[in-house]
C-alpha atoms as a PDB file:
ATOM      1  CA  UNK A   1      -0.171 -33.457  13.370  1.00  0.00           C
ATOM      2  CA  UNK A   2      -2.322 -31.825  11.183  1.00  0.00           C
ATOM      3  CA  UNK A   3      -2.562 -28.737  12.856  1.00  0.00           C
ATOM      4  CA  UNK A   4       1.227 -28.595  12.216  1.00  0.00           C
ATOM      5  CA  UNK A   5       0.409 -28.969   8.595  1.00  0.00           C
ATOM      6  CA  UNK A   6      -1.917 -25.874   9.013  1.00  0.00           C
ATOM      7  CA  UNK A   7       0.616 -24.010  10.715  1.00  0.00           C
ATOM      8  CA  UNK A   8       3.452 -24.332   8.479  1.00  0.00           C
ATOM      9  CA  UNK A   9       0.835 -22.999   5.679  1.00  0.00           C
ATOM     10  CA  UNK A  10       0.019 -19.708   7.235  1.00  0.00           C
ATOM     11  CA  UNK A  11       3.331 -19.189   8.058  1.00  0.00           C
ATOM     12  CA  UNK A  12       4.381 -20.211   4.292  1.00  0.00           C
ATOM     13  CA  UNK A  13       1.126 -17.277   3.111  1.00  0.00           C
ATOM     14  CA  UNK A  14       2.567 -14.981   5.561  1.00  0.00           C
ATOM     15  CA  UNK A  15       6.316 -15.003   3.592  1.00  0.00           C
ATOM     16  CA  UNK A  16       4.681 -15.303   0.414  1.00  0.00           C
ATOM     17  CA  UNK A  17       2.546 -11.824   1.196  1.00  0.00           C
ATOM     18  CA  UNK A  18       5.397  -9.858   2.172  1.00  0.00           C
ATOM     19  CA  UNK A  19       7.731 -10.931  -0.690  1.00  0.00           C
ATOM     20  CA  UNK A  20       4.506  -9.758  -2.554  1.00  0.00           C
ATOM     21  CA  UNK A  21       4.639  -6.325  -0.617  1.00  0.00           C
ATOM     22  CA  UNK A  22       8.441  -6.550  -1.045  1.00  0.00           C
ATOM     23  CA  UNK A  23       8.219  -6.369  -5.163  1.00  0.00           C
ATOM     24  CA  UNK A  24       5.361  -4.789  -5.024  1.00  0.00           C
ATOM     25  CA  UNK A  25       7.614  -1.667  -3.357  1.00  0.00           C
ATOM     26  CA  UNK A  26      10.368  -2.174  -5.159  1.00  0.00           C
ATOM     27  CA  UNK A  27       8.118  -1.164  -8.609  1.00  0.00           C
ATOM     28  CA  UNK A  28       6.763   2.216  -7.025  1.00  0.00           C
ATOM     29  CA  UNK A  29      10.294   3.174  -5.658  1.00  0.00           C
ATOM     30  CA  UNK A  30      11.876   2.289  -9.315  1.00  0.00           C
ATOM     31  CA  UNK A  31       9.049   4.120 -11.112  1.00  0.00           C
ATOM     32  CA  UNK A  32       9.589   6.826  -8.502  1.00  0.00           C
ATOM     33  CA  UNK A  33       5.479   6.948  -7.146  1.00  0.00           C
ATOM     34  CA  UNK A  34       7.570   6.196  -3.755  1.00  0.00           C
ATOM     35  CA  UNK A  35      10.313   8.366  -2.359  1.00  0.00           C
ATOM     36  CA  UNK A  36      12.686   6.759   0.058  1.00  0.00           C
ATOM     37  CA  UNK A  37      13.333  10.354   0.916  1.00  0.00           C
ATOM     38  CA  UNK A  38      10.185  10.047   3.110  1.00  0.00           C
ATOM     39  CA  UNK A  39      10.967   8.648   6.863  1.00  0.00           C
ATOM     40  CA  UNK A  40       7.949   6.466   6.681  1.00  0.00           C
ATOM     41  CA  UNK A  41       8.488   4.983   3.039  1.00  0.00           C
ATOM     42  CA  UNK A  42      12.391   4.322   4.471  1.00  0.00           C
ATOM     43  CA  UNK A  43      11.760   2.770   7.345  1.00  0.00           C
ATOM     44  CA  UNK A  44       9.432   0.483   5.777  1.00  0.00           C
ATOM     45  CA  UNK A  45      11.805  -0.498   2.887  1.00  0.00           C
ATOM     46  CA  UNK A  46      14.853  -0.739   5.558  1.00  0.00           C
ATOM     47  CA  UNK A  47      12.452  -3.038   7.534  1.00  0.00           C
ATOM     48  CA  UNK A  48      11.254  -5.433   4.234  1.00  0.00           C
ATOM     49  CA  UNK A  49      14.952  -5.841   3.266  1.00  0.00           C
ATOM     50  CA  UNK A  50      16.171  -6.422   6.902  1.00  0.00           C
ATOM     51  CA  UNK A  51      13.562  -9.224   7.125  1.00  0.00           C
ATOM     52  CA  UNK A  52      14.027 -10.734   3.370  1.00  0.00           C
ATOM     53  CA  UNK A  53      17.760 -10.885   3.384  1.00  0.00           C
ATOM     54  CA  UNK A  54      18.311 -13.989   5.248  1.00  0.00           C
ATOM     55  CA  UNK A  55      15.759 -15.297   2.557  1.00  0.00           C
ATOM     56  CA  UNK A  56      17.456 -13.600  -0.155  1.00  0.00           C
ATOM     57  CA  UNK A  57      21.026 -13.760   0.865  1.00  0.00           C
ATOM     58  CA  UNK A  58      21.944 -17.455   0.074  1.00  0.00           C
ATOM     59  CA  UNK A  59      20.496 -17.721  -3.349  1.00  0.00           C
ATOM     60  CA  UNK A  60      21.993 -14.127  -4.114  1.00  0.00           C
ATOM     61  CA  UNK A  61      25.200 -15.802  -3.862  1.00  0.00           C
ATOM     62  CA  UNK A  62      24.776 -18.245  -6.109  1.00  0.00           C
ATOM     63  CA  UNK A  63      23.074 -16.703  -8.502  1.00  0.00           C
ATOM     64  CA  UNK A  64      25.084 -15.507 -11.578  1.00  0.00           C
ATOM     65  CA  UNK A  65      25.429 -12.016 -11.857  1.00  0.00           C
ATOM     66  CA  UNK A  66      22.210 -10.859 -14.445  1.00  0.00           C
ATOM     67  CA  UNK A  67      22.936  -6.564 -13.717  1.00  0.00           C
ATOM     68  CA  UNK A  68      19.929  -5.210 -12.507  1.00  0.00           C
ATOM     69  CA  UNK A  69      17.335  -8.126 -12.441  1.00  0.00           C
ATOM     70  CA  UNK A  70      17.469  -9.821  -9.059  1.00  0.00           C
ATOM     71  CA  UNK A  71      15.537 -12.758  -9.717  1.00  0.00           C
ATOM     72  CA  UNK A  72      15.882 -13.840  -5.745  1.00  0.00           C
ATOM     73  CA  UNK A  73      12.215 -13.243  -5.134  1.00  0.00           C
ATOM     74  CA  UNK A  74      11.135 -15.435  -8.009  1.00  0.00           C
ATOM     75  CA  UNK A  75      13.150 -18.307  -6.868  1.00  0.00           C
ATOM     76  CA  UNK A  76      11.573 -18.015  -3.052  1.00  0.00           C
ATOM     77  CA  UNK A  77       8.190 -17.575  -4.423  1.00  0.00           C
ATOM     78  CA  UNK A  78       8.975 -20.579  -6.721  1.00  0.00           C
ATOM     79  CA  UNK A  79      10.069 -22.833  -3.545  1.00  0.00           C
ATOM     80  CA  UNK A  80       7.236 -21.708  -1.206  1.00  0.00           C
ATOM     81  CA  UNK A  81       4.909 -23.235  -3.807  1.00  0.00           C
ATOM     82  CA  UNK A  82       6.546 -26.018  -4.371  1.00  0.00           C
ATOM     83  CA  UNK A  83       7.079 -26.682  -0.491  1.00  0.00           C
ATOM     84  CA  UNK A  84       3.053 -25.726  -0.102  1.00  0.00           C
ATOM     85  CA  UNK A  85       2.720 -28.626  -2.832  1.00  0.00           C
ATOM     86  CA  UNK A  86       4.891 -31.249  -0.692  1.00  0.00           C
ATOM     87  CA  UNK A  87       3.101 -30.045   2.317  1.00  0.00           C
ATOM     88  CA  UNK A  88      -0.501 -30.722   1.248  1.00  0.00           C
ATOM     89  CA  UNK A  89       0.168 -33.613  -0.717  1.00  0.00           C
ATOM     90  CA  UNK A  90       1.711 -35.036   2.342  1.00  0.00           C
ATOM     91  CA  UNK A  91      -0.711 -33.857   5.113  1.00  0.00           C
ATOM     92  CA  UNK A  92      -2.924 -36.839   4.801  1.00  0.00           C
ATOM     93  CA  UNK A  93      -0.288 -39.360   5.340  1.00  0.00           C
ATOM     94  CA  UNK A  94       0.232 -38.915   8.775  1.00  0.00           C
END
């Protein structure tokens, strides 16, 4: 059972890192250091929003409308923790 603990974990880093990437991207392509104008910088945005939407989607909805602040990623980030909390605090118990 533990192992599933462990599991759920890396898979809970692996979301967290490329939400990371995700912001991290969407700085340099505001501040204009990226260019979506390049294929390579495209297809990697294209392929970061195609996998974060599902994520992103739901709470986007509900969210009220705050212009050009999508605070989406904060409130993942903010549930990944507090699921990575739950997680370890209950991966003794069993």
């Amino acid at each position: 059972m533990q192992s599933i603990f462990q599991i759920l974990l890396m898979i809970l880093d692996v979301v967290w890192f490329v939400i990371i990437v995700h912001i991290i991207f969407s700085w340099l392509i505001s501040f204009q250091v990226l260019n979506l104008r390049q294929p390579l910088v495209a297809q990697l945005w294209d392929g970061l929003n195609r996998l974060l939407e599902p994520l992103y989607g739901p709470i986007r909805r509900r969210l009220p409308y705050t212009g050009g602040l999508d605070l989406a990623p904060l409130i993942v980030i903010l549930a990944i923790a507090a699921l990575r909390i739950v997680i370890r605090n209950n991966m003794y118990a069993f």
